[in-house]
Protein backbone atom coordinates (compact mmCIF):
# COMPACT_ATOMS: atom_id res chain seq x y z
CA UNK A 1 8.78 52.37 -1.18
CA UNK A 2 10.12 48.83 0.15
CA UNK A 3 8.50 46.99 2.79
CA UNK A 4 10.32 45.38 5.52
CA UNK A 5 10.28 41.56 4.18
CA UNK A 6 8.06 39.06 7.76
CA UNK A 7 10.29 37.47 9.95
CA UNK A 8 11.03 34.08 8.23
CA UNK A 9 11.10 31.65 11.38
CA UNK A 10 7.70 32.76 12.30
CA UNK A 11 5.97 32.62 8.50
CA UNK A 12 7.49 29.09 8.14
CA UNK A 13 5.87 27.89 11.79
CA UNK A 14 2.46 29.90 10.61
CA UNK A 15 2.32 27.74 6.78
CA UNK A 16 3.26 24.46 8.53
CA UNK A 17 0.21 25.07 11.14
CA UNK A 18 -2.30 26.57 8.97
CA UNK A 19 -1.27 23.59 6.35
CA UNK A 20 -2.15 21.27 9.25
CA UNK A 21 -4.99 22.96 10.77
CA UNK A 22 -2.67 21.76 14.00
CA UNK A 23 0.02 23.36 16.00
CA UNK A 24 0.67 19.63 17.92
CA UNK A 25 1.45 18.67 14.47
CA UNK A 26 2.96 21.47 13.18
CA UNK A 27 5.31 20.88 16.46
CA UNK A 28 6.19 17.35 15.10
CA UNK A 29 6.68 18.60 10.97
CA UNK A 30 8.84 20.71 12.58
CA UNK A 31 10.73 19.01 15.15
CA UNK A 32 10.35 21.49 17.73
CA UNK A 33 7.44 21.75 20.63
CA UNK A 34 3.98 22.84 20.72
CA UNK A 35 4.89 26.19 22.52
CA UNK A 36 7.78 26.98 20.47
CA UNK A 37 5.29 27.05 17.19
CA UNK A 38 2.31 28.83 19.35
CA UNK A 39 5.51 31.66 20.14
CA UNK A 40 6.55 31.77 16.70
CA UNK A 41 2.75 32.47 15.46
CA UNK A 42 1.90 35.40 18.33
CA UNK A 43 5.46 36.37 16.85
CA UNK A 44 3.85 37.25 13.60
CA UNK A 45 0.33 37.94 14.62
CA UNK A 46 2.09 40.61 16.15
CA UNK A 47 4.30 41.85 13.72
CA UNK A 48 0.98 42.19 11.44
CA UNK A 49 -0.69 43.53 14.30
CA UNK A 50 -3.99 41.05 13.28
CA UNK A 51 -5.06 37.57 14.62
CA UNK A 52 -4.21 34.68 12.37
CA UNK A 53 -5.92 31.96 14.27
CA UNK A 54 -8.56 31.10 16.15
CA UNK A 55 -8.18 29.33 19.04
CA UNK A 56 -10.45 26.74 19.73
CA UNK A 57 -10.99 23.70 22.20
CA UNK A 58 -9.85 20.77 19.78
CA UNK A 59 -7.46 22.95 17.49
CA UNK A 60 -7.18 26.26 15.38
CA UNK A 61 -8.71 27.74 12.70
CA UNK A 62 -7.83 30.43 10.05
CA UNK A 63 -8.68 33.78 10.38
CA UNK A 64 -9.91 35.69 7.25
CA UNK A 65 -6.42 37.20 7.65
CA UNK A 66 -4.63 33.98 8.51
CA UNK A 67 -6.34 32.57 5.33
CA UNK A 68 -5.11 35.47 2.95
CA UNK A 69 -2.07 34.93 4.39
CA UNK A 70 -1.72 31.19 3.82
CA UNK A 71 -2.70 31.46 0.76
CA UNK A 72 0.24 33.39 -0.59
CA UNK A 73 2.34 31.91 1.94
CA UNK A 74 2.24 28.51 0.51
CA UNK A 75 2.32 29.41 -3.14
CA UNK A 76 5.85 31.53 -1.70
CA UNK A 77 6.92 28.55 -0.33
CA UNK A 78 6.74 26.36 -3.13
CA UNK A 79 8.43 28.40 -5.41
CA UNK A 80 11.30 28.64 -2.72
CA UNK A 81 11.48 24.64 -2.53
CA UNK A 82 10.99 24.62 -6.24
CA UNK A 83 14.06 26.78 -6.70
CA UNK A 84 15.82 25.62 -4.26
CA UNK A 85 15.65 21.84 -5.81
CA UNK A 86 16.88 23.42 -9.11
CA UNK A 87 19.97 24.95 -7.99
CA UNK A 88 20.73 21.69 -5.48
CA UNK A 89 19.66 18.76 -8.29
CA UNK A 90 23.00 18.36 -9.47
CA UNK A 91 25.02 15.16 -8.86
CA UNK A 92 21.98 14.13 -6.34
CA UNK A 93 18.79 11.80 -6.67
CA UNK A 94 15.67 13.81 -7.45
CA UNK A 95 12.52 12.20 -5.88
CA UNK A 96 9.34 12.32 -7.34
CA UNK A 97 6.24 10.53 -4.77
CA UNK A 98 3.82 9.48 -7.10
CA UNK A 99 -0.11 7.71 -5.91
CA UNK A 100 -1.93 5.36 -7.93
CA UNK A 101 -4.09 2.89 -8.00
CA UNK A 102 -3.18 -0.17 -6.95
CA UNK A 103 -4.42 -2.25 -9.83
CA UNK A 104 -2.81 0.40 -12.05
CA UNK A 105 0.76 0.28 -10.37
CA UNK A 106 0.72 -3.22 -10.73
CA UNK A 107 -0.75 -4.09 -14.33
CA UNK A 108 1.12 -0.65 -16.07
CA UNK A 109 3.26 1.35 -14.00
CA UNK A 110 5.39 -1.29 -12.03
CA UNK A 111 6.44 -3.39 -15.43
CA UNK A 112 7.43 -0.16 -16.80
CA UNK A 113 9.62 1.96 -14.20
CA UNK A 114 12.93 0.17 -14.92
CA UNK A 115 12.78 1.87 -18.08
CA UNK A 116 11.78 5.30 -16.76
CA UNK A 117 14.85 4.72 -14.31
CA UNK A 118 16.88 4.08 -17.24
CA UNK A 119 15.55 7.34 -19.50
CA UNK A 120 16.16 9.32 -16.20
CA UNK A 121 18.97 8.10 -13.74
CA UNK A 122 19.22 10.84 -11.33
CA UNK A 123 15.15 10.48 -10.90
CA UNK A 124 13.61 8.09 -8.46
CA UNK A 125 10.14 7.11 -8.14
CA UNK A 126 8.78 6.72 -5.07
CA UNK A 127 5.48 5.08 -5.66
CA UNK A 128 2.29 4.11 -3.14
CA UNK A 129 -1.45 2.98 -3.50
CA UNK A 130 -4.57 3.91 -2.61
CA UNK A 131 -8.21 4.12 -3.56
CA UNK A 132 -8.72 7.27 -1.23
CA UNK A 133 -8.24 10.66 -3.40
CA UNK A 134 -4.56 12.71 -2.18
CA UNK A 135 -4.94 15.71 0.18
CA UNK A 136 -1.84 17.69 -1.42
CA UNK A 137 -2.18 19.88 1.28
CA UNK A 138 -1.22 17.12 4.17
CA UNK A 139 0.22 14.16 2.21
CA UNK A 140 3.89 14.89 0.54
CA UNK A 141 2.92 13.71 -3.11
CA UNK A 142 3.76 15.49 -6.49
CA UNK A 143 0.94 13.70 -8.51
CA UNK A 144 -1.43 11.22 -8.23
CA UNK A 145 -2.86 8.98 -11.30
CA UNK A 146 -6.34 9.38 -10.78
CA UNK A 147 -10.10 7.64 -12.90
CA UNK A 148 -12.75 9.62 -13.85
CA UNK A 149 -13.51 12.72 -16.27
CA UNK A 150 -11.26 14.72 -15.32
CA UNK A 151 -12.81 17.50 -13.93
CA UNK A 152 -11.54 17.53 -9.89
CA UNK A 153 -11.71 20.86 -8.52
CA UNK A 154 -8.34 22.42 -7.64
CA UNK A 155 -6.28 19.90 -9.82
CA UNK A 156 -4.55 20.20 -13.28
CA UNK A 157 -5.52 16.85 -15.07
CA UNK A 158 -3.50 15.16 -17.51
CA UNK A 159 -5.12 12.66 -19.67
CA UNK A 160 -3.45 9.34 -20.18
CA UNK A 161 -5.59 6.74 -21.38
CA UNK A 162 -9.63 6.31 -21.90
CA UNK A 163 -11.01 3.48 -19.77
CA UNK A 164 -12.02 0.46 -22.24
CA UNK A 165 -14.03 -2.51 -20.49
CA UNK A 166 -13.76 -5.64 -22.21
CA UNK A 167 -14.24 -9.56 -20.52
CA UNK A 168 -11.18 -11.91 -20.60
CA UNK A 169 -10.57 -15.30 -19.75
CA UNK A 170 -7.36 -17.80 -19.62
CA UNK A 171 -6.14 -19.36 -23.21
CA UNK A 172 -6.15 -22.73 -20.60
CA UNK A 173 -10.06 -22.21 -19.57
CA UNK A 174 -10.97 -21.08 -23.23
CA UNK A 175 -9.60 -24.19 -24.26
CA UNK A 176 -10.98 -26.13 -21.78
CA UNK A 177 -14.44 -25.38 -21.49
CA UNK A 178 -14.65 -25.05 -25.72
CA UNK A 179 -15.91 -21.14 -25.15
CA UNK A 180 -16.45 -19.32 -27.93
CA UNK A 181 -17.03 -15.57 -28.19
CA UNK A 182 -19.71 -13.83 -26.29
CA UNK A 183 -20.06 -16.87 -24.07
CA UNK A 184 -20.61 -14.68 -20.93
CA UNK A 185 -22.94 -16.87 -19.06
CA UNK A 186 -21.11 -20.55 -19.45
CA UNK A 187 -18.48 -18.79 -17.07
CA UNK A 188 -17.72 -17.79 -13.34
CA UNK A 189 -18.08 -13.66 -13.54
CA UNK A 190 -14.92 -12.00 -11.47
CA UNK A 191 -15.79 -8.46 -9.67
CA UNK A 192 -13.68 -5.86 -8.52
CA UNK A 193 -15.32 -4.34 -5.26
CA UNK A 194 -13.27 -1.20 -6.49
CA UNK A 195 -15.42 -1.17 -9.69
CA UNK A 196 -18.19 -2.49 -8.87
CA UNK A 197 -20.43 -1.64 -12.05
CA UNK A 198 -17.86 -2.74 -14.98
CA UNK A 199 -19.83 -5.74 -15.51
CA UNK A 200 -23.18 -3.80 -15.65
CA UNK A 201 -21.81 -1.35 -17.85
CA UNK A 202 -20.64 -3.66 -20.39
CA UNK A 203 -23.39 -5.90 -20.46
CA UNK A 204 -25.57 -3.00 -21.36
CA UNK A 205 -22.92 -1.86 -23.91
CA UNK A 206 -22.90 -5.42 -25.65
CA UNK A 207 -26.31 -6.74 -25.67
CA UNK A 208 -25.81 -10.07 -23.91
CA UNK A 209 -28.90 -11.46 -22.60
CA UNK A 210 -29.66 -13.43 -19.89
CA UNK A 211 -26.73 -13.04 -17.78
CA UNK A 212 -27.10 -11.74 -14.22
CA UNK A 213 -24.30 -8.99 -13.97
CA UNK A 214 -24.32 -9.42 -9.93
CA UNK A 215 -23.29 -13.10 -9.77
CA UNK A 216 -19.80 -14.20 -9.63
CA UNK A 217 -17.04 -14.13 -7.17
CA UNK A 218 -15.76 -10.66 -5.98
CA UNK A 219 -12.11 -9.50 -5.21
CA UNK A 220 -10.73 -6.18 -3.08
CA UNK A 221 -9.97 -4.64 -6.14
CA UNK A 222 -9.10 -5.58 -10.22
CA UNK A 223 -5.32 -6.30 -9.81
CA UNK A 224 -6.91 -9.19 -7.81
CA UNK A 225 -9.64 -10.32 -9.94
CA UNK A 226 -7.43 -10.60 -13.09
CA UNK A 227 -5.16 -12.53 -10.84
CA UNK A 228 -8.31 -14.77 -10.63
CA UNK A 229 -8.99 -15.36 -14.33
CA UNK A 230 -4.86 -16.16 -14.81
CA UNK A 231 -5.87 -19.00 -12.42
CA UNK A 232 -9.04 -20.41 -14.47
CA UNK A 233 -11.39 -19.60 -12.08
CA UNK A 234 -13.50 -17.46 -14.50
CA UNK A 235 -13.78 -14.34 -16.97
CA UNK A 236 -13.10 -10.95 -15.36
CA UNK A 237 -14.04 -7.63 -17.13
CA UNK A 238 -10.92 -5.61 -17.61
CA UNK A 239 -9.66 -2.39 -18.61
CA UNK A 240 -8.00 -3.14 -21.62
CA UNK A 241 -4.84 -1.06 -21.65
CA UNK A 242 -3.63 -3.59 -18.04
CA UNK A 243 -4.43 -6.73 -20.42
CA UNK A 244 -3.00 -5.63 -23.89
CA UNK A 245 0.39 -7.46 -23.28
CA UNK A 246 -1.30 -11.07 -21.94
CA UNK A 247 -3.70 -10.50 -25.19
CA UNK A 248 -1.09 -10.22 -28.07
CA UNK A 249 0.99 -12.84 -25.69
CA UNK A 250 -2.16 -15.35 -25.89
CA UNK A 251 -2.17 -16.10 -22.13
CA UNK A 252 -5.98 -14.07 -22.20
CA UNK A 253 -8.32 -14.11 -24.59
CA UNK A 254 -11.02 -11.36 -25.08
CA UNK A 255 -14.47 -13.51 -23.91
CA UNK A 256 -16.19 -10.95 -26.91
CA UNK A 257 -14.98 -8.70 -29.15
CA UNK A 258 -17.48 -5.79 -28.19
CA UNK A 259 -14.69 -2.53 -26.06
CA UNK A 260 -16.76 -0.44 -23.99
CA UNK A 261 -15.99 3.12 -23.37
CA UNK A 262 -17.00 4.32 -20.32
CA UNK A 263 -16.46 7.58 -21.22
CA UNK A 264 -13.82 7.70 -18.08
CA UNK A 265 -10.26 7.79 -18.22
CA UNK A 266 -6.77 7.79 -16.07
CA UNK A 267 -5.19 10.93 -15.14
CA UNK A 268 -2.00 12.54 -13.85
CA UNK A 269 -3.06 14.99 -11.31
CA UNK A 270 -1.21 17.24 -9.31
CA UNK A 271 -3.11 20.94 -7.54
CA UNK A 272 -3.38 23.72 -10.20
CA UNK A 273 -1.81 26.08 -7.92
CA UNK A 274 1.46 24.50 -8.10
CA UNK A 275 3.53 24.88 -11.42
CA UNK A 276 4.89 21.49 -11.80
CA UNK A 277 8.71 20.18 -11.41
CA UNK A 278 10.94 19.12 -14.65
CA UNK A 279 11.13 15.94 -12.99
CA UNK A 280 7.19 15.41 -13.10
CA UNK A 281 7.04 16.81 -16.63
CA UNK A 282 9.28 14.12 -17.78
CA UNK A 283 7.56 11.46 -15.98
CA UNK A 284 3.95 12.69 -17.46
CA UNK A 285 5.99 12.78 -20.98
CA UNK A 286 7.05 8.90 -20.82
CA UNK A 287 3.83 7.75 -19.50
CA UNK A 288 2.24 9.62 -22.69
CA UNK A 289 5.18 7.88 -24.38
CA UNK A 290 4.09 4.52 -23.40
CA UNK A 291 0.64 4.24 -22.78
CA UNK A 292 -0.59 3.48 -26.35
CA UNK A 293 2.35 0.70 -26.21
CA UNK A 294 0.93 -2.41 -24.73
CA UNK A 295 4.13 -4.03 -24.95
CA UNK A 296 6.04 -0.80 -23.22
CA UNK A 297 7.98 -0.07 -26.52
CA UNK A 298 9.13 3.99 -26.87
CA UNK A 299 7.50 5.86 -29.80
């Protein structure tokens, strides 16, 4: 026996709210006003003849109904906008919003998306930053590149490349101040507030005595510290897949020859409820392409 199929107006208004946690902001998402979504949701509450929401002072909350509701609701929506994108990709731009690091957009991913854009005309990449983890249910992103062990709950990880710590200084203030390898403490020490135990961790790795792994200058984040040691001001410790290219180029050298794994490593992440466009498939198959190609050449 068929079932009538809910009112479509009204289940759109409910995900958008419940998505939210808002109907203010559901109002703006939508372009219409407060009391046009609140209508919409009593609409459906009672067409299901249950309460979705609760009403409180500063907002709403899910019922146990409204939340066994969203949660096919959105997974129905997302295969709609995932179909719909198929049939409508033709002769138009796909966009695929993409978060990373900041130190990682600028060192990998930035030097590289020409020739993504190249590979994949119709696909544009519309890249941000941030430190702060991506709330897929608020923020309009597809995938964000993501450190650790891969293990976030709710997300599909991707592995891209293991995080390798190793210190580098300037061919000019190798030269300059006669360093040799493993020279640690003859030089300034660079810190990225953003990792702020690289130097710790790779001191205990290598074995260098006598250097205190707290002194030093420190910088908002690594993009900005290796920025430093291009200058001369001192060695920073790097992850060694942003500094492959100025290694083989000569404008770094490695201050020791000891890598240390952290046992982290970077990630393509995107929620594992959500089955994941062709266009982000292809981007996660370039990066794989690239990533063990310091100097960005295709396998």
């Amino acid at each position: 026996m068929s079932h009538p199929l809910l009112p479509l107006n009204p289940l759109r208004a409910f995900e958008v709210a419940a998505r939210l946690r808002s109907l203010t902001r559901a109002a703006d998402e939508l372009h219409v006003s407060q009391v046009a979504v609140s209508r919409q949701v009593k609409v459906l509450e009672d067409y299901l003849g249950v309460a979705l929401f609760n009403r409180l002072h500063r907002g709403i909350e899910l019922t146990q109904e409204g939340a066994e509701l969203y949660a096919g609701v959105k997974n129905a929506f997302r295969e709609l906008e995932n179909a719909s994108r198929k049939v409508s990709r033709r002769n138009k731009r796909d966009v695929l919003s993409i978060q990373s690091y900041t130190t990682f957009s600028q060192r990998w991913l930035i030097p590289r998306l020409a020739d993504f854009h190249n590979r994949n005309p119709l696909l544009e990449v519309k890249l941000s930053s941030s430190l702060k983890p991506v709330d897929f249910q608020t923020q309009s992103v597809d995938a964000a590149i993501r450190s650790g062990h891969g293990d976030w709950p709710g997300l599909h990880a991707e592995k891209l490349v293991d995080i390798e710590l190793i210190p580098i200084v300037s061919a000019a203030l190798w030269e300059a101040e006669g360093l040799a390898k493993d020279d640690i403490a003859k030089v300034r020490r660079l810190h990225s507030m953003a990792r702020p135990e690289d130097w710790k961790t790779w001191l205990a790795e290598s074995g260098v005595e006598g250097v205190d792994a707290e002194s030093g200058m420190k910088f908002d984040n690594s993009a900005l510290a290796y920025e430093a040691a291009s200058m001369n001001i001192g060695a920073a410790i790097a992850i060694k897949v942003f500094v492959e290219r100025q290694l083989q180029e000569g404008s770094f050298v490695a201050l020791s020859d000891t890598v240390c794994r952290t046992g982290e490593a970077y990630y393509l992440t995107w929620p594992k409820d959500a089955r994941p466009s062709d266009a982000l498939l292809k981007f996660l198959e370039w990066m794989k392409d690239l990533i063990g190609h310091p100097l960005g050449q295709p396998s």
